[in-house]
N, C-alpha and C. Protein backbone atom coordinates (compact mmCIF):
# COMPACT_ATOMS: atom_id res chain seq x y z
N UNK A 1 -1.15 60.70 111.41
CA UNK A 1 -0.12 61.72 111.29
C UNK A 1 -0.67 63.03 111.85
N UNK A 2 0.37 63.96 112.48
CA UNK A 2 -0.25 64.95 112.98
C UNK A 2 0.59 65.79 112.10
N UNK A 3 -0.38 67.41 112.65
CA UNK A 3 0.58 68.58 111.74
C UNK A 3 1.50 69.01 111.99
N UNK A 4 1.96 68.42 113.46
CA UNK A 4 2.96 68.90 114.07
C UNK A 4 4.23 68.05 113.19
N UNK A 5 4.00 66.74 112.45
CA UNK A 5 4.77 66.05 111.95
C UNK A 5 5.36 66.57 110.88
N UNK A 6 4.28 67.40 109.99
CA UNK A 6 4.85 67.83 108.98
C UNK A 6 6.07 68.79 108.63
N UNK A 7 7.05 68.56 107.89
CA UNK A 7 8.02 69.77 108.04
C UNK A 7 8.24 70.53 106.86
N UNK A 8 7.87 71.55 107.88
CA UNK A 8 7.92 72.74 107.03
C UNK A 8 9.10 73.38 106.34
N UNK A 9 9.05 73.79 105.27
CA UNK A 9 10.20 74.72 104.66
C UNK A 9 10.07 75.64 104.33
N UNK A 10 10.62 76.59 103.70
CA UNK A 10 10.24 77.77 103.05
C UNK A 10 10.23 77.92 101.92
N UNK A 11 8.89 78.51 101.18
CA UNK A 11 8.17 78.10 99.83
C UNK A 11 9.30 78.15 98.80
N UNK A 12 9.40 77.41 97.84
CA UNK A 12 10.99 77.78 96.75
C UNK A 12 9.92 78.85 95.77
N UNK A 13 8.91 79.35 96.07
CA UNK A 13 8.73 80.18 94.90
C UNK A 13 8.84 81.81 95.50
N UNK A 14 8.35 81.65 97.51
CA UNK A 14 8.18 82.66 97.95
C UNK A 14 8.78 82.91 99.23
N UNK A 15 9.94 82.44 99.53
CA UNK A 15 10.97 81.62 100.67
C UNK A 15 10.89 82.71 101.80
N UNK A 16 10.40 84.20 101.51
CA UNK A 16 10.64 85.52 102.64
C UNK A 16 8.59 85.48 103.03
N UNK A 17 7.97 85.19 102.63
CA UNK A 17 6.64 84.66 102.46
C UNK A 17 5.94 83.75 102.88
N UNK A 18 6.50 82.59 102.72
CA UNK A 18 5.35 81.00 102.52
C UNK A 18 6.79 80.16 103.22
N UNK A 19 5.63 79.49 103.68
CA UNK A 19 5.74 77.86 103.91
C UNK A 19 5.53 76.83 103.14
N UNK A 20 6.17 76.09 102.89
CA UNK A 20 5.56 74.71 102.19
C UNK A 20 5.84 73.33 102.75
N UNK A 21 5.21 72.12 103.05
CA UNK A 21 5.45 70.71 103.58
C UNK A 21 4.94 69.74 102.39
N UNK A 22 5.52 68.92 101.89
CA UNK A 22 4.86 67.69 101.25
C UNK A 22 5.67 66.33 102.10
N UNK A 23 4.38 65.78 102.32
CA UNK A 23 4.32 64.09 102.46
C UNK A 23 3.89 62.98 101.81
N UNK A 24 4.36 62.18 102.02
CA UNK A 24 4.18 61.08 101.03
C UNK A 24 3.75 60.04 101.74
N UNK A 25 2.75 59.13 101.76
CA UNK A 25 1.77 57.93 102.51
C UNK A 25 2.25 56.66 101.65
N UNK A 26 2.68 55.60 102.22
CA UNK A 26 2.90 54.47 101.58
C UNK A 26 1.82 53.96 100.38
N UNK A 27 0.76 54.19 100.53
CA UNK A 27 -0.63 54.05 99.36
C UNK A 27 -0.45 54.86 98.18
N UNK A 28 0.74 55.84 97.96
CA UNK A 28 1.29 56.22 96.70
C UNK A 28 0.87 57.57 96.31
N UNK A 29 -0.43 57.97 97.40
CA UNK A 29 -0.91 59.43 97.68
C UNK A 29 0.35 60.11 98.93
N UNK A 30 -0.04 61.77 98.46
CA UNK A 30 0.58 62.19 99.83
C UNK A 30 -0.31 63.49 99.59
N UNK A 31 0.49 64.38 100.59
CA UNK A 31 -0.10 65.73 100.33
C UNK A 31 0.90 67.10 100.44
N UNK A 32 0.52 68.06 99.43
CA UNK A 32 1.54 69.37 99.64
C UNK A 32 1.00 70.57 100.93
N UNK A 33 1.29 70.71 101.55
CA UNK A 33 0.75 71.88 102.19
C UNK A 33 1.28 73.22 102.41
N UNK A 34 0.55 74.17 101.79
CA UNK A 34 1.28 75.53 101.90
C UNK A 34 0.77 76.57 102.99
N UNK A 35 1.66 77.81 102.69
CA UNK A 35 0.63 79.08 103.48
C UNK A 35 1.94 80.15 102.79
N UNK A 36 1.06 81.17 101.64
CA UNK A 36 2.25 82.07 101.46
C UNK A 36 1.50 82.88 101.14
N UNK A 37 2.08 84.23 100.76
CA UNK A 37 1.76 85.38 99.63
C UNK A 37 2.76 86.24 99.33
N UNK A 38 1.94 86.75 98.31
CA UNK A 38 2.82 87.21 97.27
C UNK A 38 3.07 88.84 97.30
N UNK A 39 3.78 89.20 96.57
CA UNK A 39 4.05 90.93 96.51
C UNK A 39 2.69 91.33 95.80
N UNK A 40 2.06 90.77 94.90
CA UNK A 40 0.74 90.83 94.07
C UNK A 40 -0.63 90.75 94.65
N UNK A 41 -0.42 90.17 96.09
CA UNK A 41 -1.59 90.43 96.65
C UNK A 41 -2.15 89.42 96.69
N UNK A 42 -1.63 87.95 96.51
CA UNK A 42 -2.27 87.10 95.88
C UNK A 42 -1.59 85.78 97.03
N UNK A 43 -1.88 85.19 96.95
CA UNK A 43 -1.31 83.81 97.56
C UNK A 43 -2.03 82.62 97.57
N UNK A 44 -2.04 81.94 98.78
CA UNK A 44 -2.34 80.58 98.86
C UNK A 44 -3.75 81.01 99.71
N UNK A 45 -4.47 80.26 99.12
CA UNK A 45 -6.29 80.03 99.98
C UNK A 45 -5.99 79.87 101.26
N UNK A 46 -5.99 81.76 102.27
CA UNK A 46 -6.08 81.44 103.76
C UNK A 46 -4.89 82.07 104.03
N UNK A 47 -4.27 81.90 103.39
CA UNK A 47 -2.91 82.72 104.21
C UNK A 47 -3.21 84.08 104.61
N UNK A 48 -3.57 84.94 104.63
CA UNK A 48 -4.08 85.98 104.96
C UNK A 48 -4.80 85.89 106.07
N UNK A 49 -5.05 85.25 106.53
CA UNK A 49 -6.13 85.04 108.58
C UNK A 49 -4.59 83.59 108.38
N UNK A 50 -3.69 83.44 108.60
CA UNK A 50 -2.80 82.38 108.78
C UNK A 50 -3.20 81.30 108.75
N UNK A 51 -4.22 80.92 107.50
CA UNK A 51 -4.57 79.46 107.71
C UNK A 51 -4.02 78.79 106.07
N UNK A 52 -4.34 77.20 106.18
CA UNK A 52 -3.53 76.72 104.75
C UNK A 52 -4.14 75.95 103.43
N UNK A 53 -3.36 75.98 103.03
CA UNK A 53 -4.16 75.27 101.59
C UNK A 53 -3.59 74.30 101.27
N UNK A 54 -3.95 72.99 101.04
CA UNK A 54 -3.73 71.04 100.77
C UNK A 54 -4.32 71.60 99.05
N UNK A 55 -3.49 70.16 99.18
CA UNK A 55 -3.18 69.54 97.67
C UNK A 55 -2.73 68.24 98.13
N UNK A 56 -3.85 67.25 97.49
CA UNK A 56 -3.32 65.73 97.33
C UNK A 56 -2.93 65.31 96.20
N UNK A 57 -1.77 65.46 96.48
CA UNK A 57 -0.95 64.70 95.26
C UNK A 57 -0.67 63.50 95.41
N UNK A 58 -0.03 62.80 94.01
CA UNK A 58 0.64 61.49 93.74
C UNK A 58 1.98 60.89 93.05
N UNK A 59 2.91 60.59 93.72
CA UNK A 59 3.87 59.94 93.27
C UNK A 59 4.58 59.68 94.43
N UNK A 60 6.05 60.42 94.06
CA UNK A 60 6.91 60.06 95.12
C UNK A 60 7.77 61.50 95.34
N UNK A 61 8.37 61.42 96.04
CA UNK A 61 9.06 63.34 96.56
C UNK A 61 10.17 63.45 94.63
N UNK A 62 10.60 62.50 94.10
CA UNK A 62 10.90 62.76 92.89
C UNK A 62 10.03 63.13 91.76
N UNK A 63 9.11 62.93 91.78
CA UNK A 63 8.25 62.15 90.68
C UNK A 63 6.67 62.82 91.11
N UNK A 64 5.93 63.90 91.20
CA UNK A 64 4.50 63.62 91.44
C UNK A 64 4.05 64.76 91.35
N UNK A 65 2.81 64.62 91.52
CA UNK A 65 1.90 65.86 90.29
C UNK A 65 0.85 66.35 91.46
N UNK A 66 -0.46 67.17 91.08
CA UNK A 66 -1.75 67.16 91.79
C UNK A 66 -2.17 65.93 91.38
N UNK A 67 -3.19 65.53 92.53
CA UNK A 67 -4.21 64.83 91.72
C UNK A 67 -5.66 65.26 92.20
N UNK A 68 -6.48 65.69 90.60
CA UNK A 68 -7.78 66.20 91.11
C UNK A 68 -8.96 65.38 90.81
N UNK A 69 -8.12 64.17 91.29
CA UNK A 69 -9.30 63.17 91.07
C UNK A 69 -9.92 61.94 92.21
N UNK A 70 -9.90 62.23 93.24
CA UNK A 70 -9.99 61.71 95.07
C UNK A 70 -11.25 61.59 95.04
N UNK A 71 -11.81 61.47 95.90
CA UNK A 71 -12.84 60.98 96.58
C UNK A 71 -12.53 62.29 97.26
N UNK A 72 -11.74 63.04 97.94
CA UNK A 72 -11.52 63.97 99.37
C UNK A 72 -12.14 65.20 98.30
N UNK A 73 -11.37 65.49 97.02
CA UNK A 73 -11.61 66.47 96.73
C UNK A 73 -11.12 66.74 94.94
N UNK A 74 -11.75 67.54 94.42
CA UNK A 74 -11.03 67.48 92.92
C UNK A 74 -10.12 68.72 92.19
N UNK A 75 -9.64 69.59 93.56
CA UNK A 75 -9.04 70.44 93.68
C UNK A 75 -8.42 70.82 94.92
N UNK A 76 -7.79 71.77 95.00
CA UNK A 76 -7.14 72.09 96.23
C UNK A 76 -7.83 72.82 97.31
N UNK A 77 -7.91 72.38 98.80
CA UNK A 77 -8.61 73.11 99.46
C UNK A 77 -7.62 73.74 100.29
N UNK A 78 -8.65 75.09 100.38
CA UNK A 78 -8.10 76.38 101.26
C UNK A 78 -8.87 76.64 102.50
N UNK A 79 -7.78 77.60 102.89
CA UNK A 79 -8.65 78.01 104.41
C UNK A 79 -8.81 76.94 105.33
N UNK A 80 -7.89 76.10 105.55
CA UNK A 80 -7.72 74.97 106.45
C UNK A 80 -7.04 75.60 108.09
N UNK A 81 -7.73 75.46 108.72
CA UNK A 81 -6.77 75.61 110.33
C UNK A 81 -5.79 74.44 110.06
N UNK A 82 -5.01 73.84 111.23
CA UNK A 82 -4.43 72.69 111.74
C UNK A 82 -4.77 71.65 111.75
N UNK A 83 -5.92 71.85 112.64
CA UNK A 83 -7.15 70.73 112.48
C UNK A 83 -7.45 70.14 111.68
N UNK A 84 -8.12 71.36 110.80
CA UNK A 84 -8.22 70.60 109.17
C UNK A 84 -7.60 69.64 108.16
N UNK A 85 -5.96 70.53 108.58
CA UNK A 85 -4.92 69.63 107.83
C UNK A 85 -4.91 68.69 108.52
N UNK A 86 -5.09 68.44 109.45
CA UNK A 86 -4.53 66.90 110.27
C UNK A 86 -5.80 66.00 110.02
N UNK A 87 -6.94 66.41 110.14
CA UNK A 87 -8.07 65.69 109.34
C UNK A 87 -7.65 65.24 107.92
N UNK A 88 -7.58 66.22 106.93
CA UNK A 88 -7.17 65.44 106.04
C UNK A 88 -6.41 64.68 105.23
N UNK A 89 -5.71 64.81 106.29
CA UNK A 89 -3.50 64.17 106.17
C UNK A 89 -4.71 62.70 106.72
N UNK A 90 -5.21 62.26 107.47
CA UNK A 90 -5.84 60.88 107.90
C UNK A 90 -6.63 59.84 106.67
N UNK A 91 -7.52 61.31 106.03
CA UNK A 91 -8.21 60.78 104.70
C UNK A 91 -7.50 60.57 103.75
N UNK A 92 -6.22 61.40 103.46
CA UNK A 92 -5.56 61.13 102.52
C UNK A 92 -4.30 59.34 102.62
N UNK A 93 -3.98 59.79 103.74
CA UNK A 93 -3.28 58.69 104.06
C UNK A 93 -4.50 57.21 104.18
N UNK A 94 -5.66 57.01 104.04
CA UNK A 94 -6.52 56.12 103.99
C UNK A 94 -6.97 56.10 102.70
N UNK A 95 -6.53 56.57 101.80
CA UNK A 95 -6.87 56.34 100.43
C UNK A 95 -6.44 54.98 100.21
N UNK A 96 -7.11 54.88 99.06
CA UNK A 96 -7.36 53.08 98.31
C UNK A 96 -6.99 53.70 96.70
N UNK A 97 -5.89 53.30 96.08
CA UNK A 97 -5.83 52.96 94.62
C UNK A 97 -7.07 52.22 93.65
């Protein structure tokens, strides 16, 4: 999967702000990907130099949570270029239950 695949929306918490994409991988993992900030000064790891922050989550686009328990990582990583995300949209989508 590339990043170009992912589609983007505009964040439901920060819609004049952020971006947000989640995908979902047949192996029951997917991933959220953001880039926002806030009036507080605060945002997503990277948005500030325009780069993004993953979250591998699990379920289904109804149904699913973080999960900080991977092999990739046990939290959310920030400061991702493109690259990055598309690297780890590969690892994530190669996960094993």
């Amino acid at each position: 999967m590339k990043f170009t695949d992912l589609n983007f929306q505009p964040h439901s918490n920060y819609p004049n702000t952020g971006i947000a994409a989640r995908h979902f991988f047949p192996n029951g993992y997917g991933v959220s990907v953001v880039q926002f900030t806030t009036p507080f000064g605060a945002g997503s790891y990277g948005a500030e130099e325009g780069l993004y922050e993953l979250a591998v989550i699990k379920g289904v686009e109804e149904n699913w949570e973080i999960c900080y328990d991977t092999p990739i990582t046990g939290d959310v990583i920030g400061h991702l270029s493109e690259e990055e995300v598309e690297d780890l949209l590969l690892q994530v989508e190669n996960l094993t239950n």
